[in-house]
Protein backbone atom coordinates (compact mmCIF):
# COMPACT_ATOMS: atom_id res chain seq x y z
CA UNK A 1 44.83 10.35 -57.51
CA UNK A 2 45.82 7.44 -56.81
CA UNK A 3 43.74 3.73 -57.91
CA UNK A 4 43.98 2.08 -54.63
CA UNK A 5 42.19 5.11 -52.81
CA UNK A 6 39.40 5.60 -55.94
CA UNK A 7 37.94 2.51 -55.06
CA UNK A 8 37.74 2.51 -51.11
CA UNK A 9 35.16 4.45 -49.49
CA UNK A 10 35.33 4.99 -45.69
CA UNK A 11 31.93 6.00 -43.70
CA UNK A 12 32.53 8.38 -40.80
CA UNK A 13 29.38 9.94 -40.53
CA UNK A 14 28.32 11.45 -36.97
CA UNK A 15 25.79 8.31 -36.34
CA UNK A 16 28.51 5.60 -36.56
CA UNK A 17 30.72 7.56 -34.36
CA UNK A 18 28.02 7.66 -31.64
CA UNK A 19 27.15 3.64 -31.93
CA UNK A 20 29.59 2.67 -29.33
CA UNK A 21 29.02 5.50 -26.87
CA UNK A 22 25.12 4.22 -26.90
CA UNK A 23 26.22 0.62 -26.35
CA UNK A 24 27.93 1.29 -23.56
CA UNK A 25 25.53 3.88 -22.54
CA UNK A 26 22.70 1.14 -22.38
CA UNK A 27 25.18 -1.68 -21.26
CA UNK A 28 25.46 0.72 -17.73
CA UNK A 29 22.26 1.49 -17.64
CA UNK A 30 21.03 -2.22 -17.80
CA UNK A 31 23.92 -3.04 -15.14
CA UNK A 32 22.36 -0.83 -12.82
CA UNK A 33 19.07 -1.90 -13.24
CA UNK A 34 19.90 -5.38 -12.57
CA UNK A 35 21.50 -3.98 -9.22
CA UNK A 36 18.69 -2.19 -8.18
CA UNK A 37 16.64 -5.14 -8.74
CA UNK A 38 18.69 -7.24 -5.96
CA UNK A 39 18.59 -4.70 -3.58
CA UNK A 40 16.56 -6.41 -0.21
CA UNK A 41 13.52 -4.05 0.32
CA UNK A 42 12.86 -4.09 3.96
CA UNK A 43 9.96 -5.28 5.28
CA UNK A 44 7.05 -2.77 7.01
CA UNK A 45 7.31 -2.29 10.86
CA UNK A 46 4.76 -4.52 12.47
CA UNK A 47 1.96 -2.71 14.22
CA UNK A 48 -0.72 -3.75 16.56
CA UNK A 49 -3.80 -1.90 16.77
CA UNK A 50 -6.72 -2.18 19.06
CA UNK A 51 -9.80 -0.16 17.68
CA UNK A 52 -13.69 -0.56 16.34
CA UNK A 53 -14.01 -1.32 12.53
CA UNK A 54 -15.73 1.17 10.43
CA UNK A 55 -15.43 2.72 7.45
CA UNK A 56 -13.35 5.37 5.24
CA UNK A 57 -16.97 7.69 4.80
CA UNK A 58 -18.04 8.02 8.21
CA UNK A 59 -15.29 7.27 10.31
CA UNK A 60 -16.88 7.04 14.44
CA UNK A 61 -19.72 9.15 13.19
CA UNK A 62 -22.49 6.90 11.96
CA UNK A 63 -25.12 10.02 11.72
CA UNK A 64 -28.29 9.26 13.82
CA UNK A 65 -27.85 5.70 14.17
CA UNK A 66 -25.15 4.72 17.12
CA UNK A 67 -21.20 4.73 16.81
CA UNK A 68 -20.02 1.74 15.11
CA UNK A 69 -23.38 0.97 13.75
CA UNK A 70 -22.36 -2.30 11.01
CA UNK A 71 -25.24 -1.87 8.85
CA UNK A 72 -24.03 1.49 8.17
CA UNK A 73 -20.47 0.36 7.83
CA UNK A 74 -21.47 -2.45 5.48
CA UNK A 75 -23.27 -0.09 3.25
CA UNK A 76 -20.94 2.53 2.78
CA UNK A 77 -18.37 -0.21 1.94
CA UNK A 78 -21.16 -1.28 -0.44
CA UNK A 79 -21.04 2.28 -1.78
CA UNK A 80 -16.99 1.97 -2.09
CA UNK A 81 -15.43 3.19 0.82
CA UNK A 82 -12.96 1.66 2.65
CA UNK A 83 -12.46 -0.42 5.68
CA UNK A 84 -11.41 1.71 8.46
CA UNK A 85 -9.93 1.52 12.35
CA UNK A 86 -11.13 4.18 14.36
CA UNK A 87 -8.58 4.06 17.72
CA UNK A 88 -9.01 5.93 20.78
CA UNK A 89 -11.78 6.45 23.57
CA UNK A 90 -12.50 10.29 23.27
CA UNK A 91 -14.43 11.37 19.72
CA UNK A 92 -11.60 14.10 19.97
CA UNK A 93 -8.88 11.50 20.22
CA UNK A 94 -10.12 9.01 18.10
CA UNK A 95 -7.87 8.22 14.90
CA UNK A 96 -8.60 6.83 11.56
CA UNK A 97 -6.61 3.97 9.69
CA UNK A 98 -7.20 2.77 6.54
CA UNK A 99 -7.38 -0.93 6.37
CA UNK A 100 -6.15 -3.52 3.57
CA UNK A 101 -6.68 -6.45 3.07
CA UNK A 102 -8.70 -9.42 5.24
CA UNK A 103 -12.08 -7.59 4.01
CA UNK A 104 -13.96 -10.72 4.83
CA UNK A 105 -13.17 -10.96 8.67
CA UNK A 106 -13.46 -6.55 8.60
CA UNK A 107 -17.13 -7.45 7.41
CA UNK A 108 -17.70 -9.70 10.10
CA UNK A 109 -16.20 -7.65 12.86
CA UNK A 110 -17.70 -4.43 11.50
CA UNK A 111 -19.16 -2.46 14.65
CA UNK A 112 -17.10 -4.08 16.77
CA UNK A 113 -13.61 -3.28 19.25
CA UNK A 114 -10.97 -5.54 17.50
CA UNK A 115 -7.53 -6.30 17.34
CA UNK A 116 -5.47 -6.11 14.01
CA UNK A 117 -2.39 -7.02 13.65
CA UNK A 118 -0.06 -5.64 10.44
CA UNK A 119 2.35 -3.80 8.68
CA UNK A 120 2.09 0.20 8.77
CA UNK A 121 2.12 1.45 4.72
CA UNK A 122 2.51 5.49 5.46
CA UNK A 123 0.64 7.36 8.65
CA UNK A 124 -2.61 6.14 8.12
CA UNK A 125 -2.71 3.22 6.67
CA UNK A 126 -2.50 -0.46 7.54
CA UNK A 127 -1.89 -3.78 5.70
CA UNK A 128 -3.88 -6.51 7.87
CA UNK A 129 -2.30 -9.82 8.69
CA UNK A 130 -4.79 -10.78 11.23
CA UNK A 131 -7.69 -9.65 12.80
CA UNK A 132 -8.86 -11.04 16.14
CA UNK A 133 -12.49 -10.78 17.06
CA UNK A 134 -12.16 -12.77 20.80
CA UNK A 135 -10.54 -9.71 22.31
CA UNK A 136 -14.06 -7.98 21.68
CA UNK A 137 -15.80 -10.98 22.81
CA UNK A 138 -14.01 -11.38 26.16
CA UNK A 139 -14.74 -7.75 27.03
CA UNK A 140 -18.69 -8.24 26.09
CA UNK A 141 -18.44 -11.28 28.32
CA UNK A 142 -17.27 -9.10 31.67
């Protein structure tokens, strides 16, 4: 045995061989990451609704008290349901979006034919921009 060898003492265990495969592993994953995060997310179709606001519980059905009824609507909201858009003339027809957003003009339109204007997030569901309460006054006005 030689003296030179006695006295040096190399580590090659299993862990340190793996160190720089899990740097680089980590360096990629970070790099991708960082490209996913600069990816432009595009932005919701606009959508333009014309419908009474009600809510998530009892949709154009208000029980015995008449369609759209806003003391109804304003309770049930109360209660935690959601805004809601009921579209379309026949009870049939009619469909129900969830609304988002702008909860102070919903509450003040509730009962009433409005216009919302907004982004569509899924089917049913809409992210209000606007809500404009003179298209139900100028039909109450003819």
């Amino acid at each position: 045995m030689k003296v030179e060898d006695a006295g040096e003492r190399r580590l090659t265990s299993p862990l340190l061989k793996t160190v720089p495969v899990l740097i680089i592993s980590v360096a990629m994953i970070l790099a991708v990451a960082m490209a996913a995060g600069s990816v432009i997310v595009p932005q919701r179709s606009p959508v333009t609704l014309t419908g009474i606001v009600s809510d998530s519980v009892c949709g154009s059905d208000h029980g015995i008290r008449a369609p759209g009824d806003p003391e109804c609507t304003r309770a049930c909201i109360d209660l935690g349901a959601q805004y809601a858009l009921m579209v379309g003339k026949l009870k049939v027809g009619k469909k129900m979006y969830l609304l988002r957003g702008h909860e102070a003009d919903l509450d003040q339109f509730a009962g009433k034919e409005v216009r919302v204007k907004g982004r569509a997030l899924g089917r049913d569901t809409i992210i209000v921009d606007q809500v404009d309460g003179s298209y139900s006054e100028a039909a109450e006005m003819n």
